[in-house]
C-alpha atoms as a PDB file:
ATOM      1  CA  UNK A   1     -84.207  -8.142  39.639  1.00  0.00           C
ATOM      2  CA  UNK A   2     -81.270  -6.738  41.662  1.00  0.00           C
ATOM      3  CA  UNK A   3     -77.692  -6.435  40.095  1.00  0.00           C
ATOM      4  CA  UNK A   4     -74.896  -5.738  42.244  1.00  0.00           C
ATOM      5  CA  UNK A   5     -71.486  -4.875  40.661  1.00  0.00           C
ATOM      6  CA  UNK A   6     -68.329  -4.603  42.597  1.00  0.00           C
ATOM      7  CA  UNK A   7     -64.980  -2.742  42.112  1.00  0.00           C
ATOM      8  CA  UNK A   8     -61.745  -1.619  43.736  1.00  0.00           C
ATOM      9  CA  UNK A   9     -60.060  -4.677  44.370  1.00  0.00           C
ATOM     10  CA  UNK A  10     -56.580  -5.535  43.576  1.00  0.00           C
ATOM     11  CA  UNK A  11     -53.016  -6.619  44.514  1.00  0.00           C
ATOM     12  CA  UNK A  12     -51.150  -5.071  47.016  1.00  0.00           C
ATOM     13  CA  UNK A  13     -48.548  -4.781  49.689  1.00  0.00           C
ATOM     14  CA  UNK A  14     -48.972  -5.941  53.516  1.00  0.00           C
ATOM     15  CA  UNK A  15     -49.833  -2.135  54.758  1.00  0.00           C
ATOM     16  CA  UNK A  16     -51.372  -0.451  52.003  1.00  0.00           C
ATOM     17  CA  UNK A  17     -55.551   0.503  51.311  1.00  0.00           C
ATOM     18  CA  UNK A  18     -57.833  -0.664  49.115  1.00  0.00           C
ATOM     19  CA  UNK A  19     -61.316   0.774  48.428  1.00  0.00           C
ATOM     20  CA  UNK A  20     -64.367  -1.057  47.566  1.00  0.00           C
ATOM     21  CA  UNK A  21     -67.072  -0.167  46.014  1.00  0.00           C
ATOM     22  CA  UNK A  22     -70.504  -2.056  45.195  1.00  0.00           C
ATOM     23  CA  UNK A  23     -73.484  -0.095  42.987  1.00  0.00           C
ATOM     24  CA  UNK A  24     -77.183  -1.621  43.227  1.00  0.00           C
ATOM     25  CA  UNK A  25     -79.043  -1.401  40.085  1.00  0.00           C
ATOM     26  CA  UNK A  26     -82.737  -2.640  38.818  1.00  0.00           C
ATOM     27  CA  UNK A  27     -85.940  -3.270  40.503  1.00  0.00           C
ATOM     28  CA  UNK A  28     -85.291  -1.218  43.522  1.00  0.00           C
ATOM     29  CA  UNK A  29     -87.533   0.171  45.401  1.00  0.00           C
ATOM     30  CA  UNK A  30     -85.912   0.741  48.979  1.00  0.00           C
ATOM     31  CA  UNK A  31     -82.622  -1.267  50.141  1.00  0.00           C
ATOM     32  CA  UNK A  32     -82.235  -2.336  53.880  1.00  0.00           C
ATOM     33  CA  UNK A  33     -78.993  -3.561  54.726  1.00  0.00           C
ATOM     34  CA  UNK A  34     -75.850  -3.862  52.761  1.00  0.00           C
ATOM     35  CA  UNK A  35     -72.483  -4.707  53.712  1.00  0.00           C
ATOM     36  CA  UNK A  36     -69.267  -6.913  52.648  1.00  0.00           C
ATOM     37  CA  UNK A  37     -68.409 -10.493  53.034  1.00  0.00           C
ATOM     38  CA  UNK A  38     -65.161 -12.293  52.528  1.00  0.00           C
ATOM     39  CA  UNK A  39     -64.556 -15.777  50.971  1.00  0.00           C
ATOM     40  CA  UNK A  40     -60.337 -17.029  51.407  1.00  0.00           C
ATOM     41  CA  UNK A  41     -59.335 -20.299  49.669  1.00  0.00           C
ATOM     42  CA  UNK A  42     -60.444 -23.148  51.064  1.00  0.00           C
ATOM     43  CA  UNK A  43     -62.642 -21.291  53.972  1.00  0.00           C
ATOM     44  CA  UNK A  44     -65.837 -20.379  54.359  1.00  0.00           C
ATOM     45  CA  UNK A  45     -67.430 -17.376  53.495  1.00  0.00           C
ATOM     46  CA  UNK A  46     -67.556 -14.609  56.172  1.00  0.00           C
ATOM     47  CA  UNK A  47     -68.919 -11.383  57.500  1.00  0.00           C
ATOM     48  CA  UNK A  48     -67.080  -8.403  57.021  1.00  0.00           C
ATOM     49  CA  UNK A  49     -68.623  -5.689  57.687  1.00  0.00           C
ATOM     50  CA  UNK A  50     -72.614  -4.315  57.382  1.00  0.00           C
ATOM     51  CA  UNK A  51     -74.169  -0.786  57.919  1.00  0.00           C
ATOM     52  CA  UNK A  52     -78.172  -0.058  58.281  1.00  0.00           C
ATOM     53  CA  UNK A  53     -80.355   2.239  56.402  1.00  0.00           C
ATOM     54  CA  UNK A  54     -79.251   4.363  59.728  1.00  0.00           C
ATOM     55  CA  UNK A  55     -75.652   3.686  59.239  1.00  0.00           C
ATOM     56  CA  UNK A  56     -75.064   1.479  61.653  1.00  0.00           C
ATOM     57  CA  UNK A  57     -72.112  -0.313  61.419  1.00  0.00           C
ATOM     58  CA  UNK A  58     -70.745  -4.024  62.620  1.00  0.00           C
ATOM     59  CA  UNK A  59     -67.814  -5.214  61.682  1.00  0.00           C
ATOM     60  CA  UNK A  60     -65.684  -8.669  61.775  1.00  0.00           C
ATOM     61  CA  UNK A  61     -63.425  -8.167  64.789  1.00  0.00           C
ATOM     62  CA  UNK A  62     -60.063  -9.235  62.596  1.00  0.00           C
ATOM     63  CA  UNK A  63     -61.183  -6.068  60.650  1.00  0.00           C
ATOM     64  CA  UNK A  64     -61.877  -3.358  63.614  1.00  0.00           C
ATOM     65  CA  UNK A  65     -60.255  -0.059  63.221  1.00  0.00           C
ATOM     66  CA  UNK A  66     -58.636  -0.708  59.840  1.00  0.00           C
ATOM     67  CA  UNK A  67     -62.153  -0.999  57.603  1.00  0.00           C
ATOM     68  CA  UNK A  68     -65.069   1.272  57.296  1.00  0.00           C
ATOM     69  CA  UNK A  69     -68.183   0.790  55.842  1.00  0.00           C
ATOM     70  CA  UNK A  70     -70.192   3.470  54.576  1.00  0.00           C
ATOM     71  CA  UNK A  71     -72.977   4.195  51.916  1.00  0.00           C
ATOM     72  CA  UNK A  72     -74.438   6.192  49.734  1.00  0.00           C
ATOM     73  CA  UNK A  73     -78.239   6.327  49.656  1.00  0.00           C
ATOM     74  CA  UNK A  74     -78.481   8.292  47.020  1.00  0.00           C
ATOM     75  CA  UNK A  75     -76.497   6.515  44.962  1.00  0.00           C
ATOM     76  CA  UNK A  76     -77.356   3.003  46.419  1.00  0.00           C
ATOM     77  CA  UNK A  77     -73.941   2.233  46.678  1.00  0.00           C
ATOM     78  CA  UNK A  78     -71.503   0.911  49.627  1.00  0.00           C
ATOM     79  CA  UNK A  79     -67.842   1.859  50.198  1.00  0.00           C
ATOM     80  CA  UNK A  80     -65.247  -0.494  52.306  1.00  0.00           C
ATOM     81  CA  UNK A  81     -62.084   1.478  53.395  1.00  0.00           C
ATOM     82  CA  UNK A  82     -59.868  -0.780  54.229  1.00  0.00           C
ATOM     83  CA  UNK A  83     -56.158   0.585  55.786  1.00  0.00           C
ATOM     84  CA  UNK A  84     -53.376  -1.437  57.071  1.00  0.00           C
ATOM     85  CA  UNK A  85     -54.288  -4.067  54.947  1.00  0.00           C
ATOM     86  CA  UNK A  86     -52.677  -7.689  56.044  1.00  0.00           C
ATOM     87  CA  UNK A  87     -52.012 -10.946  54.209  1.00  0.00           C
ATOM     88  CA  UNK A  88     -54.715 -12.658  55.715  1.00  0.00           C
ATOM     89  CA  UNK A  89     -56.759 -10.176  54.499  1.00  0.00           C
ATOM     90  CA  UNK A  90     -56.733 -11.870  50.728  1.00  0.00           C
ATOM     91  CA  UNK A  91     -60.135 -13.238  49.746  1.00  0.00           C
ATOM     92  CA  UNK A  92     -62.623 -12.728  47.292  1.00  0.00           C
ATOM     93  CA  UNK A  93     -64.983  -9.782  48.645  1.00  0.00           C
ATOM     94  CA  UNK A  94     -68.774  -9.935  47.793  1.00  0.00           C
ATOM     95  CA  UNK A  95     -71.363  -7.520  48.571  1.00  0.00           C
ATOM     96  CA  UNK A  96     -74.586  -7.893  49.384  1.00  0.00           C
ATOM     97  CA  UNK A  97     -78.060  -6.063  49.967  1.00  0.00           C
ATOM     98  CA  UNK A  98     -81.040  -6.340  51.064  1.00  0.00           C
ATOM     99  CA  UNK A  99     -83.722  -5.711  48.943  1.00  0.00           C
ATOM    100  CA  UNK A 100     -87.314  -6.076  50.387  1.00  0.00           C
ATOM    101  CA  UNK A 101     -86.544  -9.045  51.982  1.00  0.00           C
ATOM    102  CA  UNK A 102     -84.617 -10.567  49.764  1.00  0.00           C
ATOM    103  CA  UNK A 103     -80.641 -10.733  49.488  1.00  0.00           C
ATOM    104  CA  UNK A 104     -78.641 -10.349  46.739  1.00  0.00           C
ATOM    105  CA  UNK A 105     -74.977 -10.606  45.835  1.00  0.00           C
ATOM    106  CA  UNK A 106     -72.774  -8.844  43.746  1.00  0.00           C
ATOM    107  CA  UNK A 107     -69.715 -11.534  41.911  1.00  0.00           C
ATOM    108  CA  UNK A 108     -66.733 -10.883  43.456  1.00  0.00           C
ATOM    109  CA  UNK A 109     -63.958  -8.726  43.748  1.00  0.00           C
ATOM    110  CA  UNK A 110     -59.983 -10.116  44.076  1.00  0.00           C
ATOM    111  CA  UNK A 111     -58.357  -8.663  47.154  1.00  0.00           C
ATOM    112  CA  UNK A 112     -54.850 -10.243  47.560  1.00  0.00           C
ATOM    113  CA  UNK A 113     -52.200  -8.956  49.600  1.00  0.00           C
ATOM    114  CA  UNK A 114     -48.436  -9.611  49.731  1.00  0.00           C
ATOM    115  CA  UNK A 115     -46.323  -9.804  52.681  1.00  0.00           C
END
């Protein structure tokens, strides 16, 4: 079993950062993928942002050049920088891995931004 726990989240002002962070722990052997997804009231859950065991990156487009993704191998944990931060931003933020196959998600974490 996988367990992914999430932090960093939080309430702030329209312009301000917030960073996540999401550890993997358990039966890991080697993790693939692993990125961020968003979830607003009443919407459906979406893509934020993913990076590849080669750190390749894709994000949302509403999130271009104010999030980053990055990871730590070593650590088998992923970061999301996220500058300029807007109201429509505010969501619930799970992360998620791949694990041989198999994806996982971490509960999530309260991002909520005021205008």
């Amino acid at each position: 079993q996988v367990q992914l726990v999430g932090s960093g989240g939080g309430l702030v002002q329209a312009g301000a950062s917030l960073r996540l962070s999401c550890a993997a722990s358990g039966s890991i052997f080697s993790i693939g993928a692993m990125g961020w997804y968003r979830q607003a009231p009443g919407k459906q859950r979406e893509m934020v942002a993913t990076t590849t065991t080669a750190d390749t990156a894709n994000y949302a487009d509403s999130v271009k050049g104010r999030f980053t993704i990055s990871r730590d191998n070593a650590k088998n944990t992923v970061y999301l920088q996220m500058n300029s931060l807007k109201p429509e931003d505010t969501a619930a933020y799970y992360c998620t891995a791949l694990v041989r196959g198999v994806r996982y998600w971490g509960k999530g974490t309260l991002v909520t931004v005021s205008s």
